[in-house]
Protein backbone atom coordinates (compact mmCIF):
# COMPACT_ATOMS: atom_id res chain seq x y z
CA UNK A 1 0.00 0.00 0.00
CA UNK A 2 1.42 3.17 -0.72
CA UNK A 3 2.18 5.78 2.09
CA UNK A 4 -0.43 8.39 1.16
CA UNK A 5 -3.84 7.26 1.27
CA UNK A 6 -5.78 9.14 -1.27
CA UNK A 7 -9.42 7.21 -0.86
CA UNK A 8 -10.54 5.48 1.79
CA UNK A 9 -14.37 3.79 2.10
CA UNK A 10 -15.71 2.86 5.57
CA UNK A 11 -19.04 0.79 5.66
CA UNK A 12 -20.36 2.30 2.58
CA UNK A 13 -24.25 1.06 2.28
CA UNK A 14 -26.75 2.56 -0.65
CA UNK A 15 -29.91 0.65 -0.65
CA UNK A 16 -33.03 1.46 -3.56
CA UNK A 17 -36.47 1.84 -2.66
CA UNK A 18 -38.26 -0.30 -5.51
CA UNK A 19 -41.40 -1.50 -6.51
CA UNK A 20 -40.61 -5.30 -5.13
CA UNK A 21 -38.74 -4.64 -1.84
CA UNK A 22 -35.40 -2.69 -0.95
CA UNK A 23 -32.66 -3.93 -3.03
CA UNK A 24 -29.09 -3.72 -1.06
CA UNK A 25 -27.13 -2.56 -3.86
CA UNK A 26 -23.98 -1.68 -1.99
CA UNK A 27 -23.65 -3.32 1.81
CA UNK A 28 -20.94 -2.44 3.57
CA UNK A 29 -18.38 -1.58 1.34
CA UNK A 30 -14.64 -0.72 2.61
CA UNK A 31 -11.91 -0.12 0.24
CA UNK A 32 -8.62 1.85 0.22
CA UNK A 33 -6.63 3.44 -2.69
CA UNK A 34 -3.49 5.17 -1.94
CA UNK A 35 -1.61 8.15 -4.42
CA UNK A 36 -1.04 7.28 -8.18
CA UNK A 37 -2.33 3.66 -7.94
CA UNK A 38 -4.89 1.87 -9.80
CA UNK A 39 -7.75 -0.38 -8.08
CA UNK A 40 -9.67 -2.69 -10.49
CA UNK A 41 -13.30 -3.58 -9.31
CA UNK A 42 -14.18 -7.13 -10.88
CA UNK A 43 -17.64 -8.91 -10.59
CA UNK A 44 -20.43 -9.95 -12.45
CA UNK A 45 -23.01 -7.25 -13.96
CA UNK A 46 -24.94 -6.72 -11.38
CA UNK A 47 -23.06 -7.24 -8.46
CA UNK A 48 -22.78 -3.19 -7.59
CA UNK A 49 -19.78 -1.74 -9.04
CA UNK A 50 -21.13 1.13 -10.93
CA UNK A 51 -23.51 1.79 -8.14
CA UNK A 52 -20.74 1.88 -5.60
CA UNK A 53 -18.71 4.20 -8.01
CA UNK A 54 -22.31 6.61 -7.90
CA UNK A 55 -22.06 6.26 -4.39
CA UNK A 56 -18.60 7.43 -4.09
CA UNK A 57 -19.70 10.46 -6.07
CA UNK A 58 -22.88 10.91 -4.78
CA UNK A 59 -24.30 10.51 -8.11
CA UNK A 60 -27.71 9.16 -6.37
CA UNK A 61 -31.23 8.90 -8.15
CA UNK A 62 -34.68 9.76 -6.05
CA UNK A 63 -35.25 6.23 -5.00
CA UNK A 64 -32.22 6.01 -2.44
CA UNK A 65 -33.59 3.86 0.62
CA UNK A 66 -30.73 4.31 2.61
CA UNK A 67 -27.47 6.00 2.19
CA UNK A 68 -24.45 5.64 4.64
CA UNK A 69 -20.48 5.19 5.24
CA UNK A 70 -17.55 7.54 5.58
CA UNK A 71 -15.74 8.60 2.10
CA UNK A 72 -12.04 9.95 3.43
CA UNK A 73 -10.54 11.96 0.54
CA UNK A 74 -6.69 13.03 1.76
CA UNK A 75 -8.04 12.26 5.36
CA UNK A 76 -11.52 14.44 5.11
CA UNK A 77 -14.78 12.43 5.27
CA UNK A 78 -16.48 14.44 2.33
CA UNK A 79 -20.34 12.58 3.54
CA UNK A 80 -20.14 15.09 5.87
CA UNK A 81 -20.13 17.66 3.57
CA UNK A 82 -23.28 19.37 2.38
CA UNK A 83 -24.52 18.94 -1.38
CA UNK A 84 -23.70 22.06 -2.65
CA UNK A 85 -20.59 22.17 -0.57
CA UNK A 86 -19.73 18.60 -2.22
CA UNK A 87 -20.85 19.60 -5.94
CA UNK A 88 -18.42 22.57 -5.84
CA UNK A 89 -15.14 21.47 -3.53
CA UNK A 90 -15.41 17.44 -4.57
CA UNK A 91 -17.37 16.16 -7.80
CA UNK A 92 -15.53 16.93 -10.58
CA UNK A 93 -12.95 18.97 -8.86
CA UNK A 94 -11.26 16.53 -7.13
CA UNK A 95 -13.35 13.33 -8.43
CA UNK A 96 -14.30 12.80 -11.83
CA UNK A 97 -15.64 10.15 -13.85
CA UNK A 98 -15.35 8.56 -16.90
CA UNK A 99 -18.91 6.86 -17.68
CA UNK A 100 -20.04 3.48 -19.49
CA UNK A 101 -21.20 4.70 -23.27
CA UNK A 102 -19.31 7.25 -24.00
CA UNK A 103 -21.70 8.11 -26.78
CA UNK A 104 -24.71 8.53 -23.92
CA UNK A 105 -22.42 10.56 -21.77
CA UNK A 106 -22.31 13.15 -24.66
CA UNK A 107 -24.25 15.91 -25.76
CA UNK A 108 -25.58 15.09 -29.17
CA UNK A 109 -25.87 19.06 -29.80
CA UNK A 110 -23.13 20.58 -28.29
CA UNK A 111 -19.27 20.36 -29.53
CA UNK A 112 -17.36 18.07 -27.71
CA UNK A 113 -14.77 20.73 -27.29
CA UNK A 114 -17.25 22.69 -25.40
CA UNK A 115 -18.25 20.14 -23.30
CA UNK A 116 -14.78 19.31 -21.86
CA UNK A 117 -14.02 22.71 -21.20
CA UNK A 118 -17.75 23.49 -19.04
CA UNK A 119 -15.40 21.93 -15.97
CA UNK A 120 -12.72 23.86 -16.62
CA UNK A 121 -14.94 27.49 -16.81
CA UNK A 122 -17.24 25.98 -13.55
CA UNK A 123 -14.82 24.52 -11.05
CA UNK A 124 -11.38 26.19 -11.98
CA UNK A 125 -12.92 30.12 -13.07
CA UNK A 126 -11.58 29.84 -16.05
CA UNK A 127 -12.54 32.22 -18.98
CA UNK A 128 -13.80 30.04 -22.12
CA UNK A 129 -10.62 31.15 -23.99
CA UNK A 130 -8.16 29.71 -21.35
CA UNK A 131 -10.45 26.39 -21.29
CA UNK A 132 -10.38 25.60 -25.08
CA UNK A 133 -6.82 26.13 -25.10
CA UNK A 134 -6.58 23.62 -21.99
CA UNK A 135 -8.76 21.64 -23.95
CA UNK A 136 -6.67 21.26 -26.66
CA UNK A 137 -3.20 20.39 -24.79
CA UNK A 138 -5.67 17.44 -23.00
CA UNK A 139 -6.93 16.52 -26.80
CA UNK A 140 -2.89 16.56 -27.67
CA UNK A 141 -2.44 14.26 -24.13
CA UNK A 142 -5.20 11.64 -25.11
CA UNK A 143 -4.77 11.07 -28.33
CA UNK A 144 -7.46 13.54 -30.39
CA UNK A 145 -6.82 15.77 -33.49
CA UNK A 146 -6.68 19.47 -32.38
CA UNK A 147 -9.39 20.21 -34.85
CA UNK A 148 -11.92 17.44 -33.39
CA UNK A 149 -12.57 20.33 -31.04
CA UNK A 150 -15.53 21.71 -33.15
CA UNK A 151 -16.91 18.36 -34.20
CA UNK A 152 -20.13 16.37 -32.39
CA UNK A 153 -20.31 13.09 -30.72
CA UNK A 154 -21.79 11.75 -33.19
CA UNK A 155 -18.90 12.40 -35.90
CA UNK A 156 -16.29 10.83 -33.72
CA UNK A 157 -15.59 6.56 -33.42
CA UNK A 158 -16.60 5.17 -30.30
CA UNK A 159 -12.91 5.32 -29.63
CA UNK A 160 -12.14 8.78 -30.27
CA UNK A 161 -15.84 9.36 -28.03
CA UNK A 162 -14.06 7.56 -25.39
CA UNK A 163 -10.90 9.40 -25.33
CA UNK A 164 -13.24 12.87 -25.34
CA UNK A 165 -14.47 11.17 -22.21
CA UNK A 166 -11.57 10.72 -20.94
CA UNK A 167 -10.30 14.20 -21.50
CA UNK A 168 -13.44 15.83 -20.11
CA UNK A 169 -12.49 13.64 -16.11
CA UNK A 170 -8.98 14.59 -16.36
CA UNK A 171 -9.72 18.57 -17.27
CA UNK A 172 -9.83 20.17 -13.95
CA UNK A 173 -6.73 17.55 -12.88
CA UNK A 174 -8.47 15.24 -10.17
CA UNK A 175 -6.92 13.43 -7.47
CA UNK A 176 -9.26 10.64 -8.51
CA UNK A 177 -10.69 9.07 -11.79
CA UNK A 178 -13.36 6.85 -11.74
CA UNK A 179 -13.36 4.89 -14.95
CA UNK A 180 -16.96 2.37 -15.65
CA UNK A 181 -15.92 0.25 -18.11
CA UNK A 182 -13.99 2.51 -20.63
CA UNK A 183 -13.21 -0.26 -23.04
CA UNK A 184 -16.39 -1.92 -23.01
CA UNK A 185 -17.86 -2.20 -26.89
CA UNK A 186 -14.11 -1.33 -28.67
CA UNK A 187 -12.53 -3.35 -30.79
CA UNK A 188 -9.75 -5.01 -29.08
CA UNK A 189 -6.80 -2.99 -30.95
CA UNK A 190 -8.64 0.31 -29.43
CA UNK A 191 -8.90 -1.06 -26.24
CA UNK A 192 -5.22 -2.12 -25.95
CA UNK A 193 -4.38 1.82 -27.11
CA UNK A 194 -6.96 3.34 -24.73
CA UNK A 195 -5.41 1.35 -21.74
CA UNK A 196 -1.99 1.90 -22.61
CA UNK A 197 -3.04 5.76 -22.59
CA UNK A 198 -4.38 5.58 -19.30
CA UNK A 199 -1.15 4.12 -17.83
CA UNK A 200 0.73 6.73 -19.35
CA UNK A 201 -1.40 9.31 -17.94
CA UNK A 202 -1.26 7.79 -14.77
CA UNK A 203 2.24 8.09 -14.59
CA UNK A 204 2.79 11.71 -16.38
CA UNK A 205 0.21 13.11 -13.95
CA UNK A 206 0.43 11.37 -10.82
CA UNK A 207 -3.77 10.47 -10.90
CA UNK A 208 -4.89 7.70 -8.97
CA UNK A 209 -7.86 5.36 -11.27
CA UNK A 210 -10.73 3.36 -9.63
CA UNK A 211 -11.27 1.01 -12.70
CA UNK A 212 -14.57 -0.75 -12.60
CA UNK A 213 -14.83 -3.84 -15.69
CA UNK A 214 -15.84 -7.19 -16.04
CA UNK A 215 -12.34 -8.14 -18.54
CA UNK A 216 -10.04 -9.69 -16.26
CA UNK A 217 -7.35 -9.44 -18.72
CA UNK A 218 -7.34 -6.07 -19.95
CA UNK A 219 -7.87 -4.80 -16.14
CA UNK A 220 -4.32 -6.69 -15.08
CA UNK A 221 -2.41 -4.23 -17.49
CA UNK A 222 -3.53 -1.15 -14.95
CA UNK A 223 -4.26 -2.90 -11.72
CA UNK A 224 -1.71 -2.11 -8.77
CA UNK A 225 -4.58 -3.73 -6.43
CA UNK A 226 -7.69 -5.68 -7.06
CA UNK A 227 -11.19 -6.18 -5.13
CA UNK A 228 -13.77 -8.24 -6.08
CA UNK A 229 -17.25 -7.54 -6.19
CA UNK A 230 -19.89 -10.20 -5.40
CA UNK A 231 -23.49 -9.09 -4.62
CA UNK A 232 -23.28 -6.21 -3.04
CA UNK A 233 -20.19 -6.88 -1.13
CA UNK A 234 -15.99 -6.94 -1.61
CA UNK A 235 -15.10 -10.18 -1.13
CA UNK A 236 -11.55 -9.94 -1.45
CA UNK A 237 -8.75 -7.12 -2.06
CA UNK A 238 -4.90 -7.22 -2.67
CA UNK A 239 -1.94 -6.51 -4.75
CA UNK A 240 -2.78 -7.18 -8.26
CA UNK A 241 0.16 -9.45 -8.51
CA UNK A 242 -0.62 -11.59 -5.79
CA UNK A 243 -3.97 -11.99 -6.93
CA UNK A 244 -3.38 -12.77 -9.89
CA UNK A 245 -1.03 -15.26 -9.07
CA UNK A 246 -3.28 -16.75 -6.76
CA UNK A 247 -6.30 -15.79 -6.09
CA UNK A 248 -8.31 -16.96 -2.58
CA UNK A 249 -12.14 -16.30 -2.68
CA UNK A 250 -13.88 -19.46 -3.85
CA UNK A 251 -15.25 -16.62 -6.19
CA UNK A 252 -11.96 -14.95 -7.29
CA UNK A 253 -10.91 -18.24 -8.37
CA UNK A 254 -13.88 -19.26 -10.60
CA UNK A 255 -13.52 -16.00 -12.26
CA UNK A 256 -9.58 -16.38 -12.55
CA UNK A 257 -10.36 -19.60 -14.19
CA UNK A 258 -13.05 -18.49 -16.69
CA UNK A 259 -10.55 -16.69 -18.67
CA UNK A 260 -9.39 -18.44 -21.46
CA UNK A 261 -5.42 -18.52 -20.99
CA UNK A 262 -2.94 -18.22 -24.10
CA UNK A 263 -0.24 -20.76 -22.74
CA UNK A 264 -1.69 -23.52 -21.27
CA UNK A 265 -4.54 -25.91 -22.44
CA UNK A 266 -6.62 -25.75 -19.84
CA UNK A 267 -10.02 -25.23 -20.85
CA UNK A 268 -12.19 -22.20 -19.22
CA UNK A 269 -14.39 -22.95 -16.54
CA UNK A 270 -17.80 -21.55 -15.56
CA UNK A 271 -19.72 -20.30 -12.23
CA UNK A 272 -22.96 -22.18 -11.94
CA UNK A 273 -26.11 -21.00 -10.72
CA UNK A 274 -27.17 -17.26 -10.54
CA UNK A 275 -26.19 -14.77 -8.09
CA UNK A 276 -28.63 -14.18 -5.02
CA UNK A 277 -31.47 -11.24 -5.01
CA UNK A 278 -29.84 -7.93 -3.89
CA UNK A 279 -33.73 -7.67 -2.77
CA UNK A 280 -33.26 -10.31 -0.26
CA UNK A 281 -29.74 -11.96 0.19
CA UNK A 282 -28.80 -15.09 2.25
CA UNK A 283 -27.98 -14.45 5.73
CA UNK A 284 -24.76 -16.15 5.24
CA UNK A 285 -21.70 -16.28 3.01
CA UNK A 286 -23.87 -14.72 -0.09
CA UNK A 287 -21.51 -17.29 -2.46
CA UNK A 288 -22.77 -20.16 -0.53
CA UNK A 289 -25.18 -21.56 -2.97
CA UNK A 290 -22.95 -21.27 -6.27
CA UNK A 291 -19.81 -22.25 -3.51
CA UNK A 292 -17.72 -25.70 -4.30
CA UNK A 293 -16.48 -25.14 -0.66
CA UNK A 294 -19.50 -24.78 0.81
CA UNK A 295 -20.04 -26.13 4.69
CA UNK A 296 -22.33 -25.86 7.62
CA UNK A 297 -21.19 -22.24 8.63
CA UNK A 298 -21.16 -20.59 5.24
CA UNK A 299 -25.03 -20.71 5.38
CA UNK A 300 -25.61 -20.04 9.09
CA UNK A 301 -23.29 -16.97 9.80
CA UNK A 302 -21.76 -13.82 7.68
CA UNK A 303 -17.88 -14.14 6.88
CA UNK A 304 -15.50 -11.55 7.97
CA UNK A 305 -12.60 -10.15 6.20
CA UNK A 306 -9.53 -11.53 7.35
CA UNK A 307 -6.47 -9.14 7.02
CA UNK A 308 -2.91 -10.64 6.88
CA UNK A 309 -1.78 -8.25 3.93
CA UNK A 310 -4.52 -9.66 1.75
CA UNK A 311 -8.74 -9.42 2.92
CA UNK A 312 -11.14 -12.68 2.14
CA UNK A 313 -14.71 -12.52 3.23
CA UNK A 314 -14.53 -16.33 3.48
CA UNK A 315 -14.51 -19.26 6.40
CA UNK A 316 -11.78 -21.12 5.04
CA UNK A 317 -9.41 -18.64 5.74
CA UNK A 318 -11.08 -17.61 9.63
């Protein structure tokens, strides 16, 4: 872990008020993310990243049930700041994020040069001459032609959209990026160039990246640590290496092994069975029923994260 601990989540809970019940979204979520490090958030669809990552920036729609935790940013819990205090000092200004379909993110009507300079002109004062010509130095950093500037979303690739996106969370220079799925529906030469961009900026401006995906193998090229999602809950967290290496979670492991691998024959392996109802999950390990492991106290009591340099919500390792 590095020495200077940029992010750190205590007990995060957002529940939804729906039609069928309460759905527990995000229960209990702790995570830490020191300076100019990457954490990759893995799981299934579903299993609350991007509503954890909406949490984090208090991106919240009208049916919030419940809404709880302590957010530390440099050592300030920000939930105790007000809305309007948090819009102005923290969302975008410090925070920004980098959202799933770059193409819905956009303004179909606006230039895209315009809309990467509104942060600029709202949280640094700047006058809408000094933004477009910040503008164009992040185009130059990213990867965009200097005259894509005056063009529209809808002229650009879903690459080059991407990259705008990109451009438009890294404007007002954030502490913290959180990137949904920024490769998700490119072609896999794009995706190799927009995550080899990423590292580069990572390194050239000292930004630490929350990275939430579902591609296990593109993620390792970032990843300095790793959690894994799983129904609302982190289930484990570590160095990427070690992880990757070995992996402990009955869960990590199924996913580890339902990558197809390059060098070896082994064939890739499934999860079966669905994941339980965020509306009303098992009182136990919430893995249990899809679990290989599975014994009398996975079903009866809640697992607790074990910390010897690496954190499993699992019994075997109690």
């Amino acid at each position: 872990m590095a020495e200077t601990t940029v992010l750190r989540v205590e007990d995060l809970i957002l529940y939804f008020r729906t039609t069928k019940g309460v759905v527990q979204a995000v229960d209990g979520v702790n995570l830490e993310l020191g300076a100019n490090q990457a954490i990759v958030i893995i799981g299934e669809s579903g299993c609350g990243k991007t509503s954890m990552a909406r949490a984090i920036l208090r991106l919240l729609p009208r049916n919030v049930y419940r809404y709880s935790g302590k957010i530390f940013l440099d050592g300030t819990n920000v939930m105790e700041l007000s809305e309007e205090e948090f819009r102005q000092q923290i969302r975008w200004a410090r925070i920004s994020m980098v959202p799933q379909a770059a193409m819905n993110a956009l303004n179909p009507v606006l230039r895209v040069g315009d809309q990467v300079a509104e942060p600029a002109i709202v949280h640094k004062g700047l006058s809408r001459k000094e933004a477009m010509e910040q503008v164009i130095q992040m185009f130059q950093m990213v990867g965009v032609p200097e005259d894509f500037v005056t063009r529209y979303a809808f002229e650009l690739s879903g690459g080059m959209r991407q990259r705008v996106a990109i451009a438009m969370a890294l404007i007002t220079a954030p502490e913290l990026v959180i990137l949904d799925e920024p490769t998700s529906a490119l072609d896999v030469l794009t995706q190799a160039n927009i995550m080899n961009m990423l590292k580069s900026i990572k390194w050239n401006l000292g930004v630490s990246y929350i990275l939430i995906t579902h591609d296990i193998s593109t993620s390792s090229e970032l990843a300095d640590r790793v959690a894994v999602m799983y129904a609302g809950q982190i289930v484990e967290t570590g160095d990427a290496w070690r992880f990757f290496e070995s992996p402990l979670h009955p869960y990590s492991k199924k996913l580890m092994d339902s990558v197809p691998r390059l060098r070896t024959d082994m064939e890739p392996d499934f999860i079966v069975g669905q994941p339980p109802s965020l509306l009303s999950p098992p009182k136990g390990c919430r893995f249990a029923e899809r679990c290989p492991d599975r014994f009398g106290r996975c079903d009866e009591d809640p697992p607790m994260l074990t910390r010897n340099g690496r954190q499993v919500r699992c019994w075997l390792y109690a």
